[in-house]
N, C-alpha and C. Protein backbone atom coordinates (compact mmCIF):
# COMPACT_ATOMS: atom_id res chain seq x y z
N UNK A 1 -21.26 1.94 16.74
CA UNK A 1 -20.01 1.23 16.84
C UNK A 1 -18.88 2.24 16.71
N UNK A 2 -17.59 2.07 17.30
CA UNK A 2 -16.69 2.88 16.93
C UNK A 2 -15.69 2.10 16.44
N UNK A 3 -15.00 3.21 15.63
CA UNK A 3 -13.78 2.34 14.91
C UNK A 3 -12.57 3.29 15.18
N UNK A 4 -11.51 2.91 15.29
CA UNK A 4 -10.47 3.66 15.71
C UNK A 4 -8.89 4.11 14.58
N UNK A 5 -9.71 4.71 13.93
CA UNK A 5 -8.89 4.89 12.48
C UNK A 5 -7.90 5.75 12.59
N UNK A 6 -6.44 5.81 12.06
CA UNK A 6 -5.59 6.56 12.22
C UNK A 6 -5.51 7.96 13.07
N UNK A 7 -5.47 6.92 14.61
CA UNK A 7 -5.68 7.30 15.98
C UNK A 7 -6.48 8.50 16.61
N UNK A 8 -7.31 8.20 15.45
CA UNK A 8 -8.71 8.84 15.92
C UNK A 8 -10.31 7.87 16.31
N UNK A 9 -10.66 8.29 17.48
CA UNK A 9 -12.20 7.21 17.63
C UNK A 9 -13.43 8.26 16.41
N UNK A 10 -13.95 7.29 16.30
CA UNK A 10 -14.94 7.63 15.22
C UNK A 10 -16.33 6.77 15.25
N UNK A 11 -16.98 7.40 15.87
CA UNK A 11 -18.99 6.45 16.14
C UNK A 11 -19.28 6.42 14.85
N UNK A 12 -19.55 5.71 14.30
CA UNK A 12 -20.71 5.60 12.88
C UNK A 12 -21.73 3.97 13.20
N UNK A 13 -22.71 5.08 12.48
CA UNK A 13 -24.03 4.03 12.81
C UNK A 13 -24.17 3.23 11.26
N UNK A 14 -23.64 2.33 11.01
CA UNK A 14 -23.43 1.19 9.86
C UNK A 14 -24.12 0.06 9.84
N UNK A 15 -24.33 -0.89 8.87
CA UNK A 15 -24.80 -2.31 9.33
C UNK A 15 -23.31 -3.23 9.95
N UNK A 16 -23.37 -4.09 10.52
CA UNK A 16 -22.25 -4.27 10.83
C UNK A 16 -21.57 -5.61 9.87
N UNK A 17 -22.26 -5.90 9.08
CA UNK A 17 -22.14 -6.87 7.74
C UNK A 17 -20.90 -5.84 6.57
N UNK A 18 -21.50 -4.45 6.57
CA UNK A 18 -20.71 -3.50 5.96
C UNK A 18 -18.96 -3.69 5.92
N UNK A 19 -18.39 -3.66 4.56
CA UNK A 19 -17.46 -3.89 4.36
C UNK A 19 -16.26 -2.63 4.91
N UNK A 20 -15.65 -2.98 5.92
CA UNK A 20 -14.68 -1.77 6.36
C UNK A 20 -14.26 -0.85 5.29
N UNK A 21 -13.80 -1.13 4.09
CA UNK A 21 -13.64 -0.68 2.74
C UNK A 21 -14.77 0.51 3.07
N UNK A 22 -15.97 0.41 2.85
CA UNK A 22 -17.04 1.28 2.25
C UNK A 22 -17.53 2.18 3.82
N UNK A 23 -16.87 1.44 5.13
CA UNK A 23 -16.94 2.57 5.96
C UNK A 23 -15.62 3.52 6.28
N UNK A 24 -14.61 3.09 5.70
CA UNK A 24 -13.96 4.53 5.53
C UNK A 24 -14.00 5.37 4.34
N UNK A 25 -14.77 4.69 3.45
CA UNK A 25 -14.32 5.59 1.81
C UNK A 25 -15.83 6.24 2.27
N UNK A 26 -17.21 5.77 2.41
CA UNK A 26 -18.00 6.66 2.24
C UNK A 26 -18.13 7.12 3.66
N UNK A 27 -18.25 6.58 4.34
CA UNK A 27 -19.34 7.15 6.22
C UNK A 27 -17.81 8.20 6.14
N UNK A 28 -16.71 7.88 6.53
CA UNK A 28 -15.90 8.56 7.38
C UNK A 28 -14.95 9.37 5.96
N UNK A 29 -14.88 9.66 4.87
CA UNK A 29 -14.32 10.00 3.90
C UNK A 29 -13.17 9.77 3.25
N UNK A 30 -12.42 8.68 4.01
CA UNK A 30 -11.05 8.37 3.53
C UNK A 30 -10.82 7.63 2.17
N UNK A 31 -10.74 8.28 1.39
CA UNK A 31 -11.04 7.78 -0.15
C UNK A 31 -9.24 7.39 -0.61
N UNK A 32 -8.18 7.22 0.03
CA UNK A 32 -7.20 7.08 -0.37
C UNK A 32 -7.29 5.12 -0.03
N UNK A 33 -8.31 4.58 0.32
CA UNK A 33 -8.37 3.22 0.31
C UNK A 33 -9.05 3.42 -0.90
N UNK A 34 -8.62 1.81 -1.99
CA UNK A 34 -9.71 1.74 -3.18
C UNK A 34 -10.25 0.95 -3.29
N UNK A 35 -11.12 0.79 -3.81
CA UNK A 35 -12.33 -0.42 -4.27
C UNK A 35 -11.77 -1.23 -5.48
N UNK A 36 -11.18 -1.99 -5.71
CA UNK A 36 -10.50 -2.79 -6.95
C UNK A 36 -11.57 -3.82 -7.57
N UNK A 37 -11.36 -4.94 -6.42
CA UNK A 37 -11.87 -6.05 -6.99
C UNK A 37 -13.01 -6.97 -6.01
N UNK A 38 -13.61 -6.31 -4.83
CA UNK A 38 -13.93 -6.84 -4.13
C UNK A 38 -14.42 -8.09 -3.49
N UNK A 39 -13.36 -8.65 -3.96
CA UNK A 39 -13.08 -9.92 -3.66
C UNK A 39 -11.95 -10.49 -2.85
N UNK A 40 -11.13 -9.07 -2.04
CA UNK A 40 -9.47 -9.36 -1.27
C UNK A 40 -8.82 -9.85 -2.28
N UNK A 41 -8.37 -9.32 -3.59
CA UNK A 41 -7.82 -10.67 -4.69
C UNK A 41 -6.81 -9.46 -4.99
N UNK A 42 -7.24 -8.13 -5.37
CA UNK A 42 -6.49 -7.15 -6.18
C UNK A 42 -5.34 -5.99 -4.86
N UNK A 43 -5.71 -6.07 -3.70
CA UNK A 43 -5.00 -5.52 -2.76
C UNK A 43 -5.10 -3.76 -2.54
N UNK A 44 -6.03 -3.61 -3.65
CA UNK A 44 -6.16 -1.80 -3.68
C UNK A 44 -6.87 -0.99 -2.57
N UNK A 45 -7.19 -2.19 -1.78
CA UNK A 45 -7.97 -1.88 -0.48
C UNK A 45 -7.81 -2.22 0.50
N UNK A 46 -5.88 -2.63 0.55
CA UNK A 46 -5.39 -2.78 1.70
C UNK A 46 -5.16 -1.82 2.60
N UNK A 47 -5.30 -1.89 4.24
CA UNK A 47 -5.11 -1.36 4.94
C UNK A 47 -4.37 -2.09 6.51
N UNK A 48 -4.20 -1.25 7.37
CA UNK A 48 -3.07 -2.40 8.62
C UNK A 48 -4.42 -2.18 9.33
N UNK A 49 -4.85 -3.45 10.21
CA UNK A 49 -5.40 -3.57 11.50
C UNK A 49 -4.74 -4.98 12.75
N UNK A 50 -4.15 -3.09 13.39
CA UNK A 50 -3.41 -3.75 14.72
C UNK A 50 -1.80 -3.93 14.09
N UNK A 51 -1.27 -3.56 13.17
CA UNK A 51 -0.11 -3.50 12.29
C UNK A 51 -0.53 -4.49 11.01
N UNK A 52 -1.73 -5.27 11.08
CA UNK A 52 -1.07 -6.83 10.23
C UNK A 52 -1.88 -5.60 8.89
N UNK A 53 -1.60 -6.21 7.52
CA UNK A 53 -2.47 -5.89 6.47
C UNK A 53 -3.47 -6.84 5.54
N UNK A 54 -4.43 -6.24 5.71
CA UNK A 54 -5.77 -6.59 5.82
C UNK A 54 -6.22 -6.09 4.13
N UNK A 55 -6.95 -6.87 3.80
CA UNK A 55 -7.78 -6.31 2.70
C UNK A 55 -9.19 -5.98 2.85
N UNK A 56 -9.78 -4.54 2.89
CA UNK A 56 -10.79 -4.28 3.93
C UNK A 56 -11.81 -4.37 2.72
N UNK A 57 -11.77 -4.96 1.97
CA UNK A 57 -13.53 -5.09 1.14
C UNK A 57 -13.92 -6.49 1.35
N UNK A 58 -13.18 -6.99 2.28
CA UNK A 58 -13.65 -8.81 2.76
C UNK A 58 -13.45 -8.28 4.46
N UNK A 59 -13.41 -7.37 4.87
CA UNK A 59 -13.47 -6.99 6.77
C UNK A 59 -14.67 -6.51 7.19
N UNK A 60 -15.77 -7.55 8.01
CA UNK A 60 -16.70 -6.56 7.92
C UNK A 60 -16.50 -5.67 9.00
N UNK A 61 -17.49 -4.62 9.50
CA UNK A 61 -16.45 -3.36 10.07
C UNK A 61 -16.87 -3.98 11.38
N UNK A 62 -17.97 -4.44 11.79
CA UNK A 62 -17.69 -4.92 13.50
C UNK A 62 -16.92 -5.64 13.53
N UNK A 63 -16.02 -6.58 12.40
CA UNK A 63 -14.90 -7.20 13.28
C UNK A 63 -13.53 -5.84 13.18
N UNK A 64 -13.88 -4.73 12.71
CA UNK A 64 -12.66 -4.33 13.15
C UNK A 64 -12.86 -2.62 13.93
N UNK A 65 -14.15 -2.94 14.63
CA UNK A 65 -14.68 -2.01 15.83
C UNK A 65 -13.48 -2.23 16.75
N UNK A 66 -13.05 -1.44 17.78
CA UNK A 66 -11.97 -1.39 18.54
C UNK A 66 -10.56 -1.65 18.39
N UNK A 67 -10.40 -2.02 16.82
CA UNK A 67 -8.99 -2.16 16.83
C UNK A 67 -8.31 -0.76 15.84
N UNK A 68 -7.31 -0.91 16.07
CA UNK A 68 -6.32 -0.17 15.32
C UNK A 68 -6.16 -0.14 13.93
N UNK A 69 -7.10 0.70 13.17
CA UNK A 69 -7.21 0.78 11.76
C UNK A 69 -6.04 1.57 11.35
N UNK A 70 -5.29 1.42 10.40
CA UNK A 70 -4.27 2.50 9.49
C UNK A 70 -4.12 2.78 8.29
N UNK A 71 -4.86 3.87 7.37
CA UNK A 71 -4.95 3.86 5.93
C UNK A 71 -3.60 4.54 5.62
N UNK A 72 -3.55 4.57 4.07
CA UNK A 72 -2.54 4.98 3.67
C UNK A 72 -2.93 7.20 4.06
N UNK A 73 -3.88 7.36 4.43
CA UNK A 73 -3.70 8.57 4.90
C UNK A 73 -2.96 8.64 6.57
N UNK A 74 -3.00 7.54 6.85
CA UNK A 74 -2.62 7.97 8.60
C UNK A 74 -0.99 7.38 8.14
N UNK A 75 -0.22 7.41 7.49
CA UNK A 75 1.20 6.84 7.29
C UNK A 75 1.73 8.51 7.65
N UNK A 76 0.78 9.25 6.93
CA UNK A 76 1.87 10.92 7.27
C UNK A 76 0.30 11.62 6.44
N UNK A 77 0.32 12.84 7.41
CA UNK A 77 -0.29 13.85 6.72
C UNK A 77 0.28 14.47 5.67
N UNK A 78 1.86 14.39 5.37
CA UNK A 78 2.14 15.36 4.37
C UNK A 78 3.24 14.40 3.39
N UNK A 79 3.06 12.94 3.41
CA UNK A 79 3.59 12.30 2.31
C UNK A 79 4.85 12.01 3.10
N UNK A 80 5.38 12.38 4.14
CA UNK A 80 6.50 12.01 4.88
C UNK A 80 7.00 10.94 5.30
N UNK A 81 6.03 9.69 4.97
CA UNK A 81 6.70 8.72 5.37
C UNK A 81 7.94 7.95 4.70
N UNK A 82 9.07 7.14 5.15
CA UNK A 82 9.84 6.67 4.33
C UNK A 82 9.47 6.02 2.96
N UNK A 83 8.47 5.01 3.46
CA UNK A 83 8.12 4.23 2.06
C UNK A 83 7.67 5.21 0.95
N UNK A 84 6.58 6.20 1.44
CA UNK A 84 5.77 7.33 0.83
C UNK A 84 7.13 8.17 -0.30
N UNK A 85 8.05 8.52 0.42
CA UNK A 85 9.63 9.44 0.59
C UNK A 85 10.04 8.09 -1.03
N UNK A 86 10.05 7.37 -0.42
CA UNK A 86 11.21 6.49 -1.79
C UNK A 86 10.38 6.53 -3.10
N UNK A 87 8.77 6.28 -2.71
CA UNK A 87 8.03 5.96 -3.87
C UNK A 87 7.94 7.51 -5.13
N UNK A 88 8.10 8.61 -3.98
CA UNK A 88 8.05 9.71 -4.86
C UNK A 88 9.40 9.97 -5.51
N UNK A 89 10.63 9.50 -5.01
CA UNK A 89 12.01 9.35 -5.26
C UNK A 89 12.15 9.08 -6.06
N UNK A 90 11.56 7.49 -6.56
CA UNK A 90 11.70 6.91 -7.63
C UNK A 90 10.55 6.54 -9.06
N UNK A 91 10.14 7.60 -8.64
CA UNK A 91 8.94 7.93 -9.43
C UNK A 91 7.89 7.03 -9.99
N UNK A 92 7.65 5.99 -9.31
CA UNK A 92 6.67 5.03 -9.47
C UNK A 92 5.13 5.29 -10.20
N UNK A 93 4.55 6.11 -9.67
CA UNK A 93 2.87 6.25 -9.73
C UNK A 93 2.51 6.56 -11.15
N UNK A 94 1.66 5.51 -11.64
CA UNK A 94 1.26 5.77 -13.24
C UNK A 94 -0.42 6.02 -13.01
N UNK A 95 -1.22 5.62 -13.34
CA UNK A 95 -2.33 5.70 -13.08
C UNK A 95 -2.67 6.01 -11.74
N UNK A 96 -1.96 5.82 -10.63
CA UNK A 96 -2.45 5.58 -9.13
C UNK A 96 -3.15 4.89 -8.33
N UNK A 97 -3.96 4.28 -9.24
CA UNK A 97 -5.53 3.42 -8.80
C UNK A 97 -4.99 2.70 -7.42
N UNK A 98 -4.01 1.72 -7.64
CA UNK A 98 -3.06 0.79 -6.64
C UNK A 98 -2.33 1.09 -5.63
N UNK A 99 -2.04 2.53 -5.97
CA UNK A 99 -0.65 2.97 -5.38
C UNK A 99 -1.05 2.70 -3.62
N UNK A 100 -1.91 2.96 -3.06
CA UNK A 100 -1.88 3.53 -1.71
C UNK A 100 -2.38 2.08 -0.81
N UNK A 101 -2.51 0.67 -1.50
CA UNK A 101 -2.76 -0.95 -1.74
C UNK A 101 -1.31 -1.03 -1.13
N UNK A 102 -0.24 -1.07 -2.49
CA UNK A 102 1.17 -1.17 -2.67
C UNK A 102 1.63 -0.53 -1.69
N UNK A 103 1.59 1.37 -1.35
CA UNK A 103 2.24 1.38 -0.15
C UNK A 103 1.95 0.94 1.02
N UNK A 104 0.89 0.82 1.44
CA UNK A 104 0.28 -0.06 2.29
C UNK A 104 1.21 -1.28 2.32
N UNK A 105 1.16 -2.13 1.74
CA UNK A 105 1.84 -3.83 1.65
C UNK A 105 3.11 -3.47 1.54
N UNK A 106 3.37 -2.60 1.27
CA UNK A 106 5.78 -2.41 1.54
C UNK A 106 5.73 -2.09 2.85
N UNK A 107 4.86 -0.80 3.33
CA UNK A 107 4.82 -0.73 4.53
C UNK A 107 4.87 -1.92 5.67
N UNK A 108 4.05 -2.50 5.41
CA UNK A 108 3.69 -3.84 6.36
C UNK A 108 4.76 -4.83 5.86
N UNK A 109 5.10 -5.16 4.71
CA UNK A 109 6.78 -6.11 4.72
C UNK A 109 7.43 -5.47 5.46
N UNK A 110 8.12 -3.76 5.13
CA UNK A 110 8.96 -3.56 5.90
C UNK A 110 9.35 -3.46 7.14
N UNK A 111 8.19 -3.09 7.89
CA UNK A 111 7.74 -2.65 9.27
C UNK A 111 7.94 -4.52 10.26
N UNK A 112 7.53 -5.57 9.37
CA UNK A 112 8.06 -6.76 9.87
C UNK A 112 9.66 -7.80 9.73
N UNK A 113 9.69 -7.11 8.23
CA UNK A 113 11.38 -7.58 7.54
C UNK A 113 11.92 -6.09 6.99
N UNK A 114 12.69 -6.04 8.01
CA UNK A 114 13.35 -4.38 7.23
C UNK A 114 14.84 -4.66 6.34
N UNK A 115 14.83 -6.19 6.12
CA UNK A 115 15.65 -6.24 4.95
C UNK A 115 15.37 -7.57 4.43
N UNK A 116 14.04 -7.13 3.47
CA UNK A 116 13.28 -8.83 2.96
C UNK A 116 14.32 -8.83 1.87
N UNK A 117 14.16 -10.40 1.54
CA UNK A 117 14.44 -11.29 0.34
C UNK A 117 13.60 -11.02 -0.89
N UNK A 118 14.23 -11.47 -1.82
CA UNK A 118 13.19 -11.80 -2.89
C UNK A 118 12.06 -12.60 -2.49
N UNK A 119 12.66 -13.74 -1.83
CA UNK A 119 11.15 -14.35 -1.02
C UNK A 119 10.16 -13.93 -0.34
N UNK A 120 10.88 -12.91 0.70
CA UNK A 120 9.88 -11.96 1.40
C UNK A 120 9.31 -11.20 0.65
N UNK A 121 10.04 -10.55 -0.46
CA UNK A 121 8.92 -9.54 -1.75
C UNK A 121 8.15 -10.38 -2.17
N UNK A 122 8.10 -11.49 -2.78
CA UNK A 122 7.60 -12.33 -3.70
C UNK A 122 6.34 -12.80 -2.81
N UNK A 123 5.93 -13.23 -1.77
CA UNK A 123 5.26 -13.27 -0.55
C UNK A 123 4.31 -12.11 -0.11
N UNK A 124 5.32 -11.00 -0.38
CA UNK A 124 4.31 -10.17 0.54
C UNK A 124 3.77 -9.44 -0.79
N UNK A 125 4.19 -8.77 -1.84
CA UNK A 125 3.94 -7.91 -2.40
C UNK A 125 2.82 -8.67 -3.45
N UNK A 126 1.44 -9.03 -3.08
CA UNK A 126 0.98 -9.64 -4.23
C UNK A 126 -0.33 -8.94 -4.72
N UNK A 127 -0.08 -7.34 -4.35
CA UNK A 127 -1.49 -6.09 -4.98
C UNK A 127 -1.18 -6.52 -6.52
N UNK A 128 -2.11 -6.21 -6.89
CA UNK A 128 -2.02 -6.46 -8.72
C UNK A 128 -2.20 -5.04 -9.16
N UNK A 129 -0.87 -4.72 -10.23
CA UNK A 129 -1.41 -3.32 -10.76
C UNK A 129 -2.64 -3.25 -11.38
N UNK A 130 -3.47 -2.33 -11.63
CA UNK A 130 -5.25 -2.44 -12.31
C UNK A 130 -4.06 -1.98 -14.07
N UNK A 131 -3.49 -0.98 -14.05
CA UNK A 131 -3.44 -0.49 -15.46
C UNK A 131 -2.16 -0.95 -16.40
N UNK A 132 -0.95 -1.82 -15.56
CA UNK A 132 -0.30 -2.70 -15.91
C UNK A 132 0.65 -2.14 -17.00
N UNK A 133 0.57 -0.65 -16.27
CA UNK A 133 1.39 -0.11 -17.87
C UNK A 133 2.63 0.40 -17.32
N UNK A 134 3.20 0.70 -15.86
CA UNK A 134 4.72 1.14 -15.22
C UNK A 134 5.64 0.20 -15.42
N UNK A 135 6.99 0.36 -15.37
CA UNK A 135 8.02 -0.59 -15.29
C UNK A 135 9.04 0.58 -14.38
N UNK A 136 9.44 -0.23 -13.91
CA UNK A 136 10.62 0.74 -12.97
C UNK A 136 11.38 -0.01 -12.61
N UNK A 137 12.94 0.57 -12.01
CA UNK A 137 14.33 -0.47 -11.60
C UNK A 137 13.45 0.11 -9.87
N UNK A 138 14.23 -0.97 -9.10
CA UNK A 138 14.12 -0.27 -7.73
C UNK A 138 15.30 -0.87 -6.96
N UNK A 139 15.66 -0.30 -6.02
CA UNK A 139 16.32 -0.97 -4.84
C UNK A 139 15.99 -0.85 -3.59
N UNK A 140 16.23 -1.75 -3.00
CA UNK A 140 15.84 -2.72 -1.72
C UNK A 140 16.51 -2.67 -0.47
N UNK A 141 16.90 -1.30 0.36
CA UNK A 141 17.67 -1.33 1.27
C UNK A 141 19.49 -1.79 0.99
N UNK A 142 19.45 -0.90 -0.42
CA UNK A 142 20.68 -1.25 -0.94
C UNK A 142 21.19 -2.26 -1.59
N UNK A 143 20.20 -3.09 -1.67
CA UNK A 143 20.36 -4.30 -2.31
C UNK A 143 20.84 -4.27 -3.82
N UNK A 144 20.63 -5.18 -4.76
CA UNK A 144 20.47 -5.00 -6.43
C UNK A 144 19.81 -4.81 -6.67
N UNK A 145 19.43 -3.98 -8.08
CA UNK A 145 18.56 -3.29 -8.35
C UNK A 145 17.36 -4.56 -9.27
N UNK A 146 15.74 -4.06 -9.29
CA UNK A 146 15.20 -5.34 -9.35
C UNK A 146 14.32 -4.75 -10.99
N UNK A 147 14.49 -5.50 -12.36
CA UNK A 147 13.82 -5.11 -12.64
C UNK A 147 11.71 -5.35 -12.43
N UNK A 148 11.27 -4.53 -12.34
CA UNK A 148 9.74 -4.87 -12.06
C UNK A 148 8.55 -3.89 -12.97
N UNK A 149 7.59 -5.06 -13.24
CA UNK A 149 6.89 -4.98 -14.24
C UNK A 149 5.47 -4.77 -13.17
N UNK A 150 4.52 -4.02 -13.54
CA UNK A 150 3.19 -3.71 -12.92
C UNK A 150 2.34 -4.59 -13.95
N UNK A 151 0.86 -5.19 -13.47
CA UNK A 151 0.73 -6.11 -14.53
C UNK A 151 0.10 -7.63 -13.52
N UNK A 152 -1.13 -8.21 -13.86
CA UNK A 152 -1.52 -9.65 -13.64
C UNK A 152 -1.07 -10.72 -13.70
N UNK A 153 0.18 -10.38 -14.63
CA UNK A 153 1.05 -11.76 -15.11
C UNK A 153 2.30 -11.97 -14.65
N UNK A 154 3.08 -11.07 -14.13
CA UNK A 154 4.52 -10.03 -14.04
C UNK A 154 4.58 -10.34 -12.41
N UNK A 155 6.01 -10.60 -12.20
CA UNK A 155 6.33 -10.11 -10.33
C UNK A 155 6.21 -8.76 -10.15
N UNK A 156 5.35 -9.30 -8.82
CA UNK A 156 5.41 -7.67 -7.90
C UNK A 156 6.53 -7.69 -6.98
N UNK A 157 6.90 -6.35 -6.73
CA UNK A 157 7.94 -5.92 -5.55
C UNK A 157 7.88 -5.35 -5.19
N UNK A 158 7.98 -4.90 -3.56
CA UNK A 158 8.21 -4.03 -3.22
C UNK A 158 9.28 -2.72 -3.56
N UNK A 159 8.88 -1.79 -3.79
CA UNK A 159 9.98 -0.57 -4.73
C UNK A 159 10.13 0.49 -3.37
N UNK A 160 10.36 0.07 -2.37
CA UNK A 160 10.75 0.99 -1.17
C UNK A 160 11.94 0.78 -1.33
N UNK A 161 12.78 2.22 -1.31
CA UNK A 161 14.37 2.19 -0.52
C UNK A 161 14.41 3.07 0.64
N UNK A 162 14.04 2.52 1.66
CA UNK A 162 14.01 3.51 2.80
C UNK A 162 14.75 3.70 3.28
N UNK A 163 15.25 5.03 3.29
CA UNK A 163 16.32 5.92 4.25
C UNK A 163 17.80 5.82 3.47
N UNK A 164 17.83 4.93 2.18
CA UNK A 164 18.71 5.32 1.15
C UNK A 164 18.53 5.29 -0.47
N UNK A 165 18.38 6.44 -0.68
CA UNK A 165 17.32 6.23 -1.70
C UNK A 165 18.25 6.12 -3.02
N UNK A 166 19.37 6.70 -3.53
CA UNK A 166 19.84 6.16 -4.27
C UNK A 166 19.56 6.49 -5.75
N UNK A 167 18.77 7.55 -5.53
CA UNK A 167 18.29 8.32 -6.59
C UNK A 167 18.98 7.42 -8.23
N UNK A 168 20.18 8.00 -8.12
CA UNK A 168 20.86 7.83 -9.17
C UNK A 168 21.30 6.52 -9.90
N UNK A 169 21.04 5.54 -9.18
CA UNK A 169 20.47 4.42 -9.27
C UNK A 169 19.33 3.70 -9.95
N UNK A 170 18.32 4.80 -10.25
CA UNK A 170 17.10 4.26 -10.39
C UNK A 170 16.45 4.92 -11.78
N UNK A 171 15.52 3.82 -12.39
CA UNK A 171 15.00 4.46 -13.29
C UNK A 171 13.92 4.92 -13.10
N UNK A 172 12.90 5.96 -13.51
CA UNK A 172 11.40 5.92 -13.56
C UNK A 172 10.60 5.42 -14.32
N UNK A 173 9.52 6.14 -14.02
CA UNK A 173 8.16 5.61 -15.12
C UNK A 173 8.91 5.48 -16.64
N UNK A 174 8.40 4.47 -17.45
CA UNK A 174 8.21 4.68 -18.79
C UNK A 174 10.08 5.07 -19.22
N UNK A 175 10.96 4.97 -17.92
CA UNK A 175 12.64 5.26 -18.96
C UNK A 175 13.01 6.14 -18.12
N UNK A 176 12.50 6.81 -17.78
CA UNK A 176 12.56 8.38 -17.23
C UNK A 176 13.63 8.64 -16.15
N UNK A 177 15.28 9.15 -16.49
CA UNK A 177 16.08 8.88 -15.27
C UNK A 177 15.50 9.43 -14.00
N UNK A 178 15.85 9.38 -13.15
CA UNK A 178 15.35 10.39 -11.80
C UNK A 178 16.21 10.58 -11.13
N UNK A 179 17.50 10.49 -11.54
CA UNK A 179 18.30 10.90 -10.29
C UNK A 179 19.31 11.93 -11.41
């Protein structure tokens, strides 16, 4: 079967029951997808197929033979992408386990609403942090700043400011100014 992962074709001989999840982390090596909760519940193993985002430990991989796979490695080889650009801006990443779930799912809000609502965050952003221990301010395409809690119980948000980042604006991990 081939799968067509961040616009590369790729043959692997799999069962085709096999969870897309476990054919890019083990057959093809892309370990920046994670294994959370395999159940599509925790989002750490989101990825885009065909733009939409997908939770690939419920995809089995022949349904996503010929289409357009995109992990959080095909966003930029060198961290360049906008969303990628704000998240290091505003210093988000505590544990990491989630992180590349989360950019994944801002990516795909933004890429469809490039100036969501709280509704549109509240909607789209529903990865669950695993270690529930970050808090950070963020802003939203200039918007107000949001406070957000990582965490099972807590709103998620998207924490992209793409293309104005606003540094000085923002808090980090644990207090930490960053701008």
């Amino acid at each position: 079967m081939e799968l067509k992962v961040n616009g590369t074709v790729h043959k692997i001989d799999v069962e085709p029951d096999m969870p897309l999840l476990w054919a890019l982390r083990e057959v093809l090596g892309l370990t920046g997808t994670k294994y959370g909760c395999g159940v599509a519940q925790c989002g750490a193993c989101s990825v885009q197929l065909n733009g939409e985002l997908v939770r690939s430990c419920s995809i089995p991989v022949a349904s996503a033979a010929g289409q357009m796979i995109t992990t959080v490695e095909g966003l930029s080889k060198d961290s360049s992408h906008a969303v990628q650009q704000a998240w290091i801006a505003l210093d988000i990443p505590q544990c990491g386990y989630c992180q590349s779930g989360q950019v994944m799912a801002a990516v795909a809000l933004l890429n469809r609403v490039p100036k969501p609502t709280d509704a549109d965050i509240d909607a789209a952003m529903t990865n669950i942090c695993r270690c529930g221990t970050y808090f950070f301010e963020l802003r939203i395409n200039g918007s107000q700043r949001y406070p957000c809690f990582g965490g099972f119980d807590t709103k998620r948000c998207v924490y992209a400011q793409v293309g104005t980042y606003g540094k000085s604006a923002c808090q980090g991990r644990r207090g930490r100014h960053c701008g």
